[in-house]
N, C-alpha and C. Protein backbone atom coordinates (compact mmCIF):
# COMPACT_ATOMS: atom_id res chain seq x y z
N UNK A 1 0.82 -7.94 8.10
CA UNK A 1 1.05 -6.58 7.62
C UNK A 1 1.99 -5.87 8.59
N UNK A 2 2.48 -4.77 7.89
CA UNK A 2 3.59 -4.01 9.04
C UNK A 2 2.87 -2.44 8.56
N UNK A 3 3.42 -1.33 9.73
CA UNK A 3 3.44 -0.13 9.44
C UNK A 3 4.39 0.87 9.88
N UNK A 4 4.28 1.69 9.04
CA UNK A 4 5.46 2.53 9.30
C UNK A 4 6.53 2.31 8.75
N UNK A 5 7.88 2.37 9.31
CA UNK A 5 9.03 2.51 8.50
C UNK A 5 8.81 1.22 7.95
N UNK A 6 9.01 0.07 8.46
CA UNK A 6 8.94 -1.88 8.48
C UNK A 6 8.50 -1.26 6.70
N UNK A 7 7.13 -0.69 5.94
CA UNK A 7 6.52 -0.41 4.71
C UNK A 7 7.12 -0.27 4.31
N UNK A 8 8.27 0.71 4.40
CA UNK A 8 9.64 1.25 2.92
C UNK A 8 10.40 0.57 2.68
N UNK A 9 10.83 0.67 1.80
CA UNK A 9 12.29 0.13 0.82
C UNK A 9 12.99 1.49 0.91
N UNK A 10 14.86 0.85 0.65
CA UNK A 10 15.48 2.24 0.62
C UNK A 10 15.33 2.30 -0.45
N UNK A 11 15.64 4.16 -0.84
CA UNK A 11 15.70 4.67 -1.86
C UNK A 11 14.07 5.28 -2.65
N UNK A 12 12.97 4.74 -1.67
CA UNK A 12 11.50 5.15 -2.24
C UNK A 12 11.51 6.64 -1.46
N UNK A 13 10.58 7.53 -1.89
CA UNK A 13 10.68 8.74 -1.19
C UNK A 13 9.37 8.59 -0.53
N UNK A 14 9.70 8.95 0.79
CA UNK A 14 8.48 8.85 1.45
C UNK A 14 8.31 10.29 2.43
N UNK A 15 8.68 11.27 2.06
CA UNK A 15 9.02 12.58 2.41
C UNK A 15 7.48 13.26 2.73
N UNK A 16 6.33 13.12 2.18
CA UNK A 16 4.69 13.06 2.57
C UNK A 16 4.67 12.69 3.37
N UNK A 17 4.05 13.16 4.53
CA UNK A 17 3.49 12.36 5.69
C UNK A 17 2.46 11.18 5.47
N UNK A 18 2.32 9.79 5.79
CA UNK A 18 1.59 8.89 6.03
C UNK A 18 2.08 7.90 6.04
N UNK A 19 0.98 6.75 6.67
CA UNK A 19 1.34 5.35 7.37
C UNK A 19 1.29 4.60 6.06
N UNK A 20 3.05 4.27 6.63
CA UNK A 20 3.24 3.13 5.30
C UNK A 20 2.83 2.02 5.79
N UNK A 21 2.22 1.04 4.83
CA UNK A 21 1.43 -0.64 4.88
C UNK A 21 2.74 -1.24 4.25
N UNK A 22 3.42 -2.42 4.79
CA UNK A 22 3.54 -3.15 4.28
C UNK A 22 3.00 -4.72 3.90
N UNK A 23 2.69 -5.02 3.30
CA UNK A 23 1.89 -6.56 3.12
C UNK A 23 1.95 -7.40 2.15
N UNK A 24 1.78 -8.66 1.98
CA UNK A 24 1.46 -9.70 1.14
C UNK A 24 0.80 -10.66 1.40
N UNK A 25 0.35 -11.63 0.09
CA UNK A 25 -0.49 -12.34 0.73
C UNK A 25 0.44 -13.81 -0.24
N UNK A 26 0.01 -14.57 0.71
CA UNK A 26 0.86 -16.05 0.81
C UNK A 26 0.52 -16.39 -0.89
N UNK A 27 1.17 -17.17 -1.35
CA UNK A 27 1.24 -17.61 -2.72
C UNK A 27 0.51 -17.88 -3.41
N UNK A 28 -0.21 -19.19 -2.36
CA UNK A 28 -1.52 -20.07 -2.83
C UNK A 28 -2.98 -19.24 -3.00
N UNK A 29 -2.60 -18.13 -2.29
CA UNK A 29 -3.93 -17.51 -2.02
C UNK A 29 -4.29 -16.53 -3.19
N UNK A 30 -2.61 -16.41 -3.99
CA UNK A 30 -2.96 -15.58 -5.10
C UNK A 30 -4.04 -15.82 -6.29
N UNK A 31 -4.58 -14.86 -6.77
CA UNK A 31 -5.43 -15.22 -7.89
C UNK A 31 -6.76 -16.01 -7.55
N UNK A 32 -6.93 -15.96 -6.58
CA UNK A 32 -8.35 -16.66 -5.69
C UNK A 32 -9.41 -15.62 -5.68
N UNK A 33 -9.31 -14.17 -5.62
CA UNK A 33 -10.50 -13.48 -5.10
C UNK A 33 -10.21 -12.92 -3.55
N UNK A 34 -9.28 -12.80 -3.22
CA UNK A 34 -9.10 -12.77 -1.86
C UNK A 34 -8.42 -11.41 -1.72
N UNK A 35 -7.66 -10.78 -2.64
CA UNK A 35 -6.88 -9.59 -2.26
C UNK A 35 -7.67 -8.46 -1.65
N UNK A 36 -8.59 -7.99 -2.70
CA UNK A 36 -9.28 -7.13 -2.24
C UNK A 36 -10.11 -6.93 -0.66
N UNK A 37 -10.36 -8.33 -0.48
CA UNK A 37 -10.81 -8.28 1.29
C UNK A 37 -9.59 -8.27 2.19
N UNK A 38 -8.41 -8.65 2.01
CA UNK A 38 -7.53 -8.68 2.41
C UNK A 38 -6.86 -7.34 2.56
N UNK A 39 -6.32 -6.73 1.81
CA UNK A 39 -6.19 -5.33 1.80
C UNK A 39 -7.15 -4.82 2.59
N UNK A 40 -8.03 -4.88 1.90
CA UNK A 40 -9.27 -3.81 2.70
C UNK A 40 -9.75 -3.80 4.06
N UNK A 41 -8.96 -5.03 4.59
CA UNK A 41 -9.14 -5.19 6.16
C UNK A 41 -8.03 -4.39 6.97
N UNK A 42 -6.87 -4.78 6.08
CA UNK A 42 -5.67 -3.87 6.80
C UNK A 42 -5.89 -2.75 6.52
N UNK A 43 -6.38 -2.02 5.45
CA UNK A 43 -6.57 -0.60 5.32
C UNK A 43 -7.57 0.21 6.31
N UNK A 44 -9.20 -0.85 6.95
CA UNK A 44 -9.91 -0.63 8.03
C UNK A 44 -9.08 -0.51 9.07
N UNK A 45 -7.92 -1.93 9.65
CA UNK A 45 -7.21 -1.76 10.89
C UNK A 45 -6.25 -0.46 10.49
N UNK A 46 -5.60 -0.14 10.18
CA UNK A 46 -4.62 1.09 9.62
C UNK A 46 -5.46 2.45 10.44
N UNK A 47 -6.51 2.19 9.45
CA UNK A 47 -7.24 4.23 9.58
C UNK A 47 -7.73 4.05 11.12
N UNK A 48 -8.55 3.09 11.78
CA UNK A 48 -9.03 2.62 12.97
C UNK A 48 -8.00 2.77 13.71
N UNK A 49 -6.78 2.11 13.98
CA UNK A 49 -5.84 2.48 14.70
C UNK A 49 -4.96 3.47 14.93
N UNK A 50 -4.47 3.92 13.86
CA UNK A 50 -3.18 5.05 13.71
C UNK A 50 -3.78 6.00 13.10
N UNK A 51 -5.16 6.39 12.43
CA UNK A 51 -6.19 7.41 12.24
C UNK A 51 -5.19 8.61 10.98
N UNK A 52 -4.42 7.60 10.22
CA UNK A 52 -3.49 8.46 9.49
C UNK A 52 -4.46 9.27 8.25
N UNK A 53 -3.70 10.69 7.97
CA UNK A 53 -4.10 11.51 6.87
C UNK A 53 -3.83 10.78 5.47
N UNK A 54 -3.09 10.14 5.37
CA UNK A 54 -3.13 9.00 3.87
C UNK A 54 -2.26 7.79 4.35
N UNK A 55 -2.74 7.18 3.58
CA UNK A 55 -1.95 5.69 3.21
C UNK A 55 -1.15 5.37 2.04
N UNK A 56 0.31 4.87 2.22
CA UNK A 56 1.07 4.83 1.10
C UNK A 56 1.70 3.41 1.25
N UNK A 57 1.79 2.38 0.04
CA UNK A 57 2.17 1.50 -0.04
C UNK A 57 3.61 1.49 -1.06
N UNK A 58 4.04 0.52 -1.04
CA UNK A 58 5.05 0.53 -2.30
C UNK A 58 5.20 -1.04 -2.93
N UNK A 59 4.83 -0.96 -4.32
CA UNK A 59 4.59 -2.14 -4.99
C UNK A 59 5.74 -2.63 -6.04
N UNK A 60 5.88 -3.33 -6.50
CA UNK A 60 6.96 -3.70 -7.48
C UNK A 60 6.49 -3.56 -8.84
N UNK A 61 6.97 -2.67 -9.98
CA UNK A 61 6.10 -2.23 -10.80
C UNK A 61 5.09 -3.60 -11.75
N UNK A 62 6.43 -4.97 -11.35
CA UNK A 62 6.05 -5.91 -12.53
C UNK A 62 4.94 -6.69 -11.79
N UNK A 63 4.16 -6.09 -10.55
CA UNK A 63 3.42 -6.84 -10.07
C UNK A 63 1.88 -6.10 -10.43
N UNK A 64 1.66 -6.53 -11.45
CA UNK A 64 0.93 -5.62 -12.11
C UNK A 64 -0.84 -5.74 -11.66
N UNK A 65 -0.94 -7.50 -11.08
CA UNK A 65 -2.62 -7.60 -10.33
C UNK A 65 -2.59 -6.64 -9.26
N UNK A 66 -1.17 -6.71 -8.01
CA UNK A 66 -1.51 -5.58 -7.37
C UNK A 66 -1.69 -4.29 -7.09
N UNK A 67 -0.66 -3.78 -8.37
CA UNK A 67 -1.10 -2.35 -8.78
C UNK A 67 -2.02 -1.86 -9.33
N UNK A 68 -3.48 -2.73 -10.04
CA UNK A 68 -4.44 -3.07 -10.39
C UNK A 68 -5.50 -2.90 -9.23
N UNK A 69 -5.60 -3.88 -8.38
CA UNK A 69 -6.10 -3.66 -6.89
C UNK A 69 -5.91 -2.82 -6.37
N UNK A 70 -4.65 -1.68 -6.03
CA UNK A 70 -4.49 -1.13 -4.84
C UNK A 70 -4.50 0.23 -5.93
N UNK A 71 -5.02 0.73 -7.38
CA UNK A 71 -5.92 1.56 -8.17
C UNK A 71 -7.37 1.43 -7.54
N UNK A 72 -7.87 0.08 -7.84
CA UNK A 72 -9.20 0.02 -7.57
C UNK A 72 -9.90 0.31 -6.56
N UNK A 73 -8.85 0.30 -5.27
CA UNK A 73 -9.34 0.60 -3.85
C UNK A 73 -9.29 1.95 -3.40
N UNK A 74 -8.14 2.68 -4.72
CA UNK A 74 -8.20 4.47 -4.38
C UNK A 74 -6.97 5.19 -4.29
N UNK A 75 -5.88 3.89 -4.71
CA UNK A 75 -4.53 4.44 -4.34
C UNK A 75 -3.84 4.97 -5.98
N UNK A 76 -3.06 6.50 -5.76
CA UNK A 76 -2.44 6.79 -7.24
C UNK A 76 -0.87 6.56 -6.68
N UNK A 77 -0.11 6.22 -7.78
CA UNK A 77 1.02 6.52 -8.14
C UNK A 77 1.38 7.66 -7.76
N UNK A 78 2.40 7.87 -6.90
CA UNK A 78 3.31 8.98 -6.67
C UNK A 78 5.09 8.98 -7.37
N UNK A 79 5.42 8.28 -7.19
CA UNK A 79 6.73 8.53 -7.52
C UNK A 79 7.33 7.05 -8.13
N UNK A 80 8.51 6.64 -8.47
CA UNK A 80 9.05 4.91 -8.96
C UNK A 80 10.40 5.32 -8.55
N UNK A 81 11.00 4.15 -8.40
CA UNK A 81 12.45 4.14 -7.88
C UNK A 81 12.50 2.68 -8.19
N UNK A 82 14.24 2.75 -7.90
CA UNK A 82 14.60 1.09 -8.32
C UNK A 82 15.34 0.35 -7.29
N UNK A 83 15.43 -0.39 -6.80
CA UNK A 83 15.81 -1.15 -5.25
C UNK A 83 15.93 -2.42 -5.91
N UNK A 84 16.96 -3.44 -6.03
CA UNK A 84 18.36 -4.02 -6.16
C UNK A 84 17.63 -4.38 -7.20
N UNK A 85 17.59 -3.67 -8.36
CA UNK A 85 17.25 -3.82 -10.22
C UNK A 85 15.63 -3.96 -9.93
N UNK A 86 14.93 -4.13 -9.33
CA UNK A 86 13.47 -3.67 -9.32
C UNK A 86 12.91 -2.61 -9.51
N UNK A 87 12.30 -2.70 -10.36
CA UNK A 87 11.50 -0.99 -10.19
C UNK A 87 10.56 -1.23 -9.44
N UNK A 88 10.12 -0.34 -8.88
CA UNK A 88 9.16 -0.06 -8.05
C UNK A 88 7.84 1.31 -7.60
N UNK A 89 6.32 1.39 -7.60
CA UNK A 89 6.18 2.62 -7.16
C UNK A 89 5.39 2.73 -6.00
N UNK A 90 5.73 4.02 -5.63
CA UNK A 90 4.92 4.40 -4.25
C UNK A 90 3.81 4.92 -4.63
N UNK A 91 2.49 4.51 -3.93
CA UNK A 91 1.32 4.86 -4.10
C UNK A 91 0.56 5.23 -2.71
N UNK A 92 -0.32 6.33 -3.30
CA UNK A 92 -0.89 7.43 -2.08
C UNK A 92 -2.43 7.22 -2.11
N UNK A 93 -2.70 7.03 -0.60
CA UNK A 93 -4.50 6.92 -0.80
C UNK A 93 -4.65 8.09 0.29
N UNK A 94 -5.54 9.39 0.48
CA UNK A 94 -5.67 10.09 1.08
C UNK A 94 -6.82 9.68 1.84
N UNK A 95 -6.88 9.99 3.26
CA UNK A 95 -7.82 9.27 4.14
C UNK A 95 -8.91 10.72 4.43
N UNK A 96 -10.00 10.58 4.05
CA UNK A 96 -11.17 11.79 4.62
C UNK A 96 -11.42 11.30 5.79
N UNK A 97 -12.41 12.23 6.40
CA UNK A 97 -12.68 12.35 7.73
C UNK A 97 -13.74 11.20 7.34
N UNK A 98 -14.55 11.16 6.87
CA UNK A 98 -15.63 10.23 7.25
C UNK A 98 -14.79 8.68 7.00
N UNK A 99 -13.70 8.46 6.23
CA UNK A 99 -13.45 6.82 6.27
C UNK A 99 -12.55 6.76 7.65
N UNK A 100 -12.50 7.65 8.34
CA UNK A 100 -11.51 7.61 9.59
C UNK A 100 -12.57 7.62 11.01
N UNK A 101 -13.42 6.79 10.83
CA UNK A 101 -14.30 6.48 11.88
C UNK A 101 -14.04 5.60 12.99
C-alpha cells in the first residue's frame, strides 16, 4: 500500500483534506475472500499511524468487486474523472474519534 500523494492519479480532485491509500491486491488472490481483511488492515495501519480525519481512495469505475467492498467498509463516492480513457472515482470514508484509537 502507499499514502498520500503515491494514492492519486492526475486529474482526480483531491482538494478535501485526507490520506490517500493507494493499493492492490496480487491477481491470484482475487476473488478468494481476502479483500476485505486486506483493506481493512491497511485502513487499521492508516488511522493508527497518520490518525487522518478521512480516508480517500480512487478506484477504476469498471472495477466494480472493489467499489462493492470499499461501499461495504464505509467509503461514498465523491467525485469521477477520466485518466488515459479510464474512468475513475474518488471515494471518502470519514474517520470518528473512536475508530482513531
Amino acid at each position: 500500500a502507499s499514502f498520500g500523494a503515491d494514492g492519486q492519479l492526475p486529474g482526480g480532485d483531491y482538494a478535501v483534506p485526507a490520506l490517500d491509500i493507494g493499493l492492490g491486491l496480487h491477481p491470484d488472490r482475487v476473488g478468494q475472500g481476502h479483500g476485505g481483511a486486506f483493506v481493512s488492515a491497511i485502513m487499521d495501519f492508516a488511522i493508527n499511524t497518520f490518525a487522518p480525519q478521512a480516508l480517500r481512495l480512487t478506484v477504476a469505475v469498471f472495477n466494480q468487486r472493489a467499489l462493492r467492498l470499499y461501499q461495504d467498509l464505509g467509503f461514498e463516492g465523491t467525485t469521477r474523472f477520466f485518466h488515459h480513457q479510464t474512468e475513475y472515482l474518488v471515494m471518502m470514508k470519514p474517520i470518528t474519534p473512536r475508530q482513531a484509537r
